[in-house]
N, C-alpha and C. Protein backbone atom coordinates (compact mmCIF):
# COMPACT_ATOMS: atom_id res chain seq x y z
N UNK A 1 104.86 104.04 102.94
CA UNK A 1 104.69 105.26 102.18
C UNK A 1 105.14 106.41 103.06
N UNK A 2 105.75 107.19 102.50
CA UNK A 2 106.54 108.57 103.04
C UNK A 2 105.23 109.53 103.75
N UNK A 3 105.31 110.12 104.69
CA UNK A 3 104.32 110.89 104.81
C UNK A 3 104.31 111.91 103.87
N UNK A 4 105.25 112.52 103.47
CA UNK A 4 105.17 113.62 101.91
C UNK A 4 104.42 112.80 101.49
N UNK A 5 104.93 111.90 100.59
CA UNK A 5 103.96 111.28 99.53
C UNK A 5 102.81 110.94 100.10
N UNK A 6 102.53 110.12 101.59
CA UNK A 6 101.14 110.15 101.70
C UNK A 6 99.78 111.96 101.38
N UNK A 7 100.57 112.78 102.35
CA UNK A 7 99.60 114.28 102.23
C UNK A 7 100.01 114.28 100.77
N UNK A 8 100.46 114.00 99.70
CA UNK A 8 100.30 114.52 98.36
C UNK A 8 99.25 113.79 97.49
N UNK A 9 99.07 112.35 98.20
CA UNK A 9 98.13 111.85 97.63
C UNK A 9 96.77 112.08 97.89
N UNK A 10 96.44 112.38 99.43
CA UNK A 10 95.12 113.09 100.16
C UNK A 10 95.27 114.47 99.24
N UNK A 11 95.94 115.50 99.23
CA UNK A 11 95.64 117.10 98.44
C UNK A 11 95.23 116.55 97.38
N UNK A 12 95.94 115.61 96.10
CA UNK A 12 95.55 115.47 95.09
C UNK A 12 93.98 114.72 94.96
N UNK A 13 93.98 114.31 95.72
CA UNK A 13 92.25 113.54 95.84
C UNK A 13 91.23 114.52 96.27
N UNK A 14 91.63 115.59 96.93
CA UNK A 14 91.04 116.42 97.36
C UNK A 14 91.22 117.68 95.96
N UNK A 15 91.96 117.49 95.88
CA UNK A 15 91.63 118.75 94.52
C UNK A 15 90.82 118.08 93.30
N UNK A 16 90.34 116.74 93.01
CA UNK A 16 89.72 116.22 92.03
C UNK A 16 88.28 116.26 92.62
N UNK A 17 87.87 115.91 94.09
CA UNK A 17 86.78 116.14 94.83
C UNK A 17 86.23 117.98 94.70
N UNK A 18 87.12 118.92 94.41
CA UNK A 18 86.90 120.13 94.62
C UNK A 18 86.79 120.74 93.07
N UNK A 19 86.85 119.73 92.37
CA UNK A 19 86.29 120.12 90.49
C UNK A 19 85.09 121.34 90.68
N UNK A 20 84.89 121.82 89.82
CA UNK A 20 84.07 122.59 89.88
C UNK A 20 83.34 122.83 88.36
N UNK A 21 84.06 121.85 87.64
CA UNK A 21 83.85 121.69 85.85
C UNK A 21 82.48 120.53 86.20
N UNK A 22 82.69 119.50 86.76
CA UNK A 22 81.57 119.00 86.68
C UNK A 22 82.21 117.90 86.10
N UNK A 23 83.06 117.30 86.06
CA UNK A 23 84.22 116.36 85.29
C UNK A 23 83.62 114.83 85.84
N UNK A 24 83.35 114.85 86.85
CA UNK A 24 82.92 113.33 87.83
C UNK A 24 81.63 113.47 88.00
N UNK A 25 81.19 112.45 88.16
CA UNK A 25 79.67 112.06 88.50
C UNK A 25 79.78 112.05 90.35
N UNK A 26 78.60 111.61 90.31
CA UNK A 26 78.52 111.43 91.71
C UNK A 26 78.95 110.43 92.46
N UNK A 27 78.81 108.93 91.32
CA UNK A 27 79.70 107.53 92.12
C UNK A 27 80.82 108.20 92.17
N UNK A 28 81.58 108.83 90.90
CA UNK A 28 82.85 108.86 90.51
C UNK A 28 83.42 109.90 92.16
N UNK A 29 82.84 110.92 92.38
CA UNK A 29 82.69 111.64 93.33
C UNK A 29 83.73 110.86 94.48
N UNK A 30 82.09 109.74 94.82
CA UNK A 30 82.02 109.20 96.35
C UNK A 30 83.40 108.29 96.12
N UNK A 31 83.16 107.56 95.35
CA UNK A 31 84.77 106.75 95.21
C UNK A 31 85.95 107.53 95.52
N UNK A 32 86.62 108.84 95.01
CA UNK A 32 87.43 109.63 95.34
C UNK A 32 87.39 110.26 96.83
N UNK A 33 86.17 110.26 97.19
CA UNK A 33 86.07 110.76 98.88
C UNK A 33 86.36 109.53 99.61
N UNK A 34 85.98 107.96 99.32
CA UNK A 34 86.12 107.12 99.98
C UNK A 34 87.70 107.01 99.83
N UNK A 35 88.74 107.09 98.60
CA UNK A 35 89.49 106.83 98.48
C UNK A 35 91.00 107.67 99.27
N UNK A 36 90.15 109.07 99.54
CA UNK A 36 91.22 109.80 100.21
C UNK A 36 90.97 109.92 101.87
N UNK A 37 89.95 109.16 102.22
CA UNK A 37 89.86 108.63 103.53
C UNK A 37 90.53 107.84 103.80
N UNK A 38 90.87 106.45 103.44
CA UNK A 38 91.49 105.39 103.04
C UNK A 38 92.94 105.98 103.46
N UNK A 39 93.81 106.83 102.47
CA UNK A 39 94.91 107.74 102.71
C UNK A 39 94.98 107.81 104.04
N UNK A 40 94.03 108.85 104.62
CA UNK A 40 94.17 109.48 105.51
C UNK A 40 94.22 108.92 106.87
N UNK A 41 93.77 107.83 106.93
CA UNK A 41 92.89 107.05 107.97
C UNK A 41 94.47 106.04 108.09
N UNK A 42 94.89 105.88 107.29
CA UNK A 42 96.08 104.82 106.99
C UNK A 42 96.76 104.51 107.83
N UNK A 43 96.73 103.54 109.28
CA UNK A 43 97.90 103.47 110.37
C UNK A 43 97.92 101.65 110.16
N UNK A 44 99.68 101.64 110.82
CA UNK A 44 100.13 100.15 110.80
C UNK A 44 100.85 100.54 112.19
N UNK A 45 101.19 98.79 112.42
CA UNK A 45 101.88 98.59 113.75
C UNK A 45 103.09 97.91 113.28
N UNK A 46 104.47 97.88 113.39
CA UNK A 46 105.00 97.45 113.52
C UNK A 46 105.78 96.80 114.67
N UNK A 47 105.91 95.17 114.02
CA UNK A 47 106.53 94.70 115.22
C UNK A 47 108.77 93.81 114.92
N UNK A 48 109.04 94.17 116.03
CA UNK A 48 110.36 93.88 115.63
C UNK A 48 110.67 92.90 117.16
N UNK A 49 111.13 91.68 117.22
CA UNK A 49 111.39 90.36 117.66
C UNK A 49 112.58 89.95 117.52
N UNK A 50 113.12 89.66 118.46
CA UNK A 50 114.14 88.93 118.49
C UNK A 50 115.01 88.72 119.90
N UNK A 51 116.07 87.61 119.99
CA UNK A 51 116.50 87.97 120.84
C UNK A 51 117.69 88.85 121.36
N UNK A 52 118.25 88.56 122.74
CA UNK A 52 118.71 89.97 123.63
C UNK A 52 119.87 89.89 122.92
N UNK A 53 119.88 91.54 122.11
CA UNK A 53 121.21 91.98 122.09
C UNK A 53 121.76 91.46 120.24
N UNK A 54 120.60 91.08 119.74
CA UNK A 54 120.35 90.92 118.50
C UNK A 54 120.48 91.97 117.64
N UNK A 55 120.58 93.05 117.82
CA UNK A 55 121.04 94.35 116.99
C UNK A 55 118.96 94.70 116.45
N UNK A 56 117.87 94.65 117.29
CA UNK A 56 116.90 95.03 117.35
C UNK A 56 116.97 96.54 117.27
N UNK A 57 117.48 97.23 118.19
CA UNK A 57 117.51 98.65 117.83
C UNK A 57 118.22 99.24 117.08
N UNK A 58 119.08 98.35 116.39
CA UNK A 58 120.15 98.91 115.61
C UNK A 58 119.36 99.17 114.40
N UNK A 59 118.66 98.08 114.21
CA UNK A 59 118.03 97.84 112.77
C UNK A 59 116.84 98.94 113.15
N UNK A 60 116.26 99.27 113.97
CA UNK A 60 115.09 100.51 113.74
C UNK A 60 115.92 102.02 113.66
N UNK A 61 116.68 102.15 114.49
CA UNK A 61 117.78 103.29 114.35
C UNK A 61 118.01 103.52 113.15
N UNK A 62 118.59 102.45 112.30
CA UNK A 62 119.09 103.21 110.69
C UNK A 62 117.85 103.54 110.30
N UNK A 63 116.66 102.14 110.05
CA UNK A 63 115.50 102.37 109.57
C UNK A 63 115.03 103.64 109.66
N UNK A 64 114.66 104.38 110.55
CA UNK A 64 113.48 105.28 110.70
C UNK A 64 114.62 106.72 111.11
N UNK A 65 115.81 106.70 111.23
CA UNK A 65 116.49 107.98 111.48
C UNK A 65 117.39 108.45 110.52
């Protein structure tokens, strides 16, 4: 997930947490607070293997630049 799209999904969870109509209950609430933690909290590791001279950096170079 894009980091744009990730912070758009945390603001939007956060603007349904910041109702002020009274629209959600209180599970409904905690579920949306648990859920934009989840977002936020969100880290992975990637791993890339192979051997020497295998075009390993080639393939993260396009990937991520």
């Amino acid at each position: 997930m894009s980091f744009e799209r990730k912070q758009q999904l945390v603001n939007f969870y956060q603007m349904l947490l910041d109702d002020q109509q009274g629209l959600f209950s209180e599970t409904d609430q905690q579920q949306l607070h648990d859920a934009r933690l989840r977002f936020e909290q969100e880290r992975f590791t990637i791993v890339v293997a192979g051997r020497f001279s295998a075009g390993k950096s080639l393939l993260i170079n396009r990937a991520f630049l």
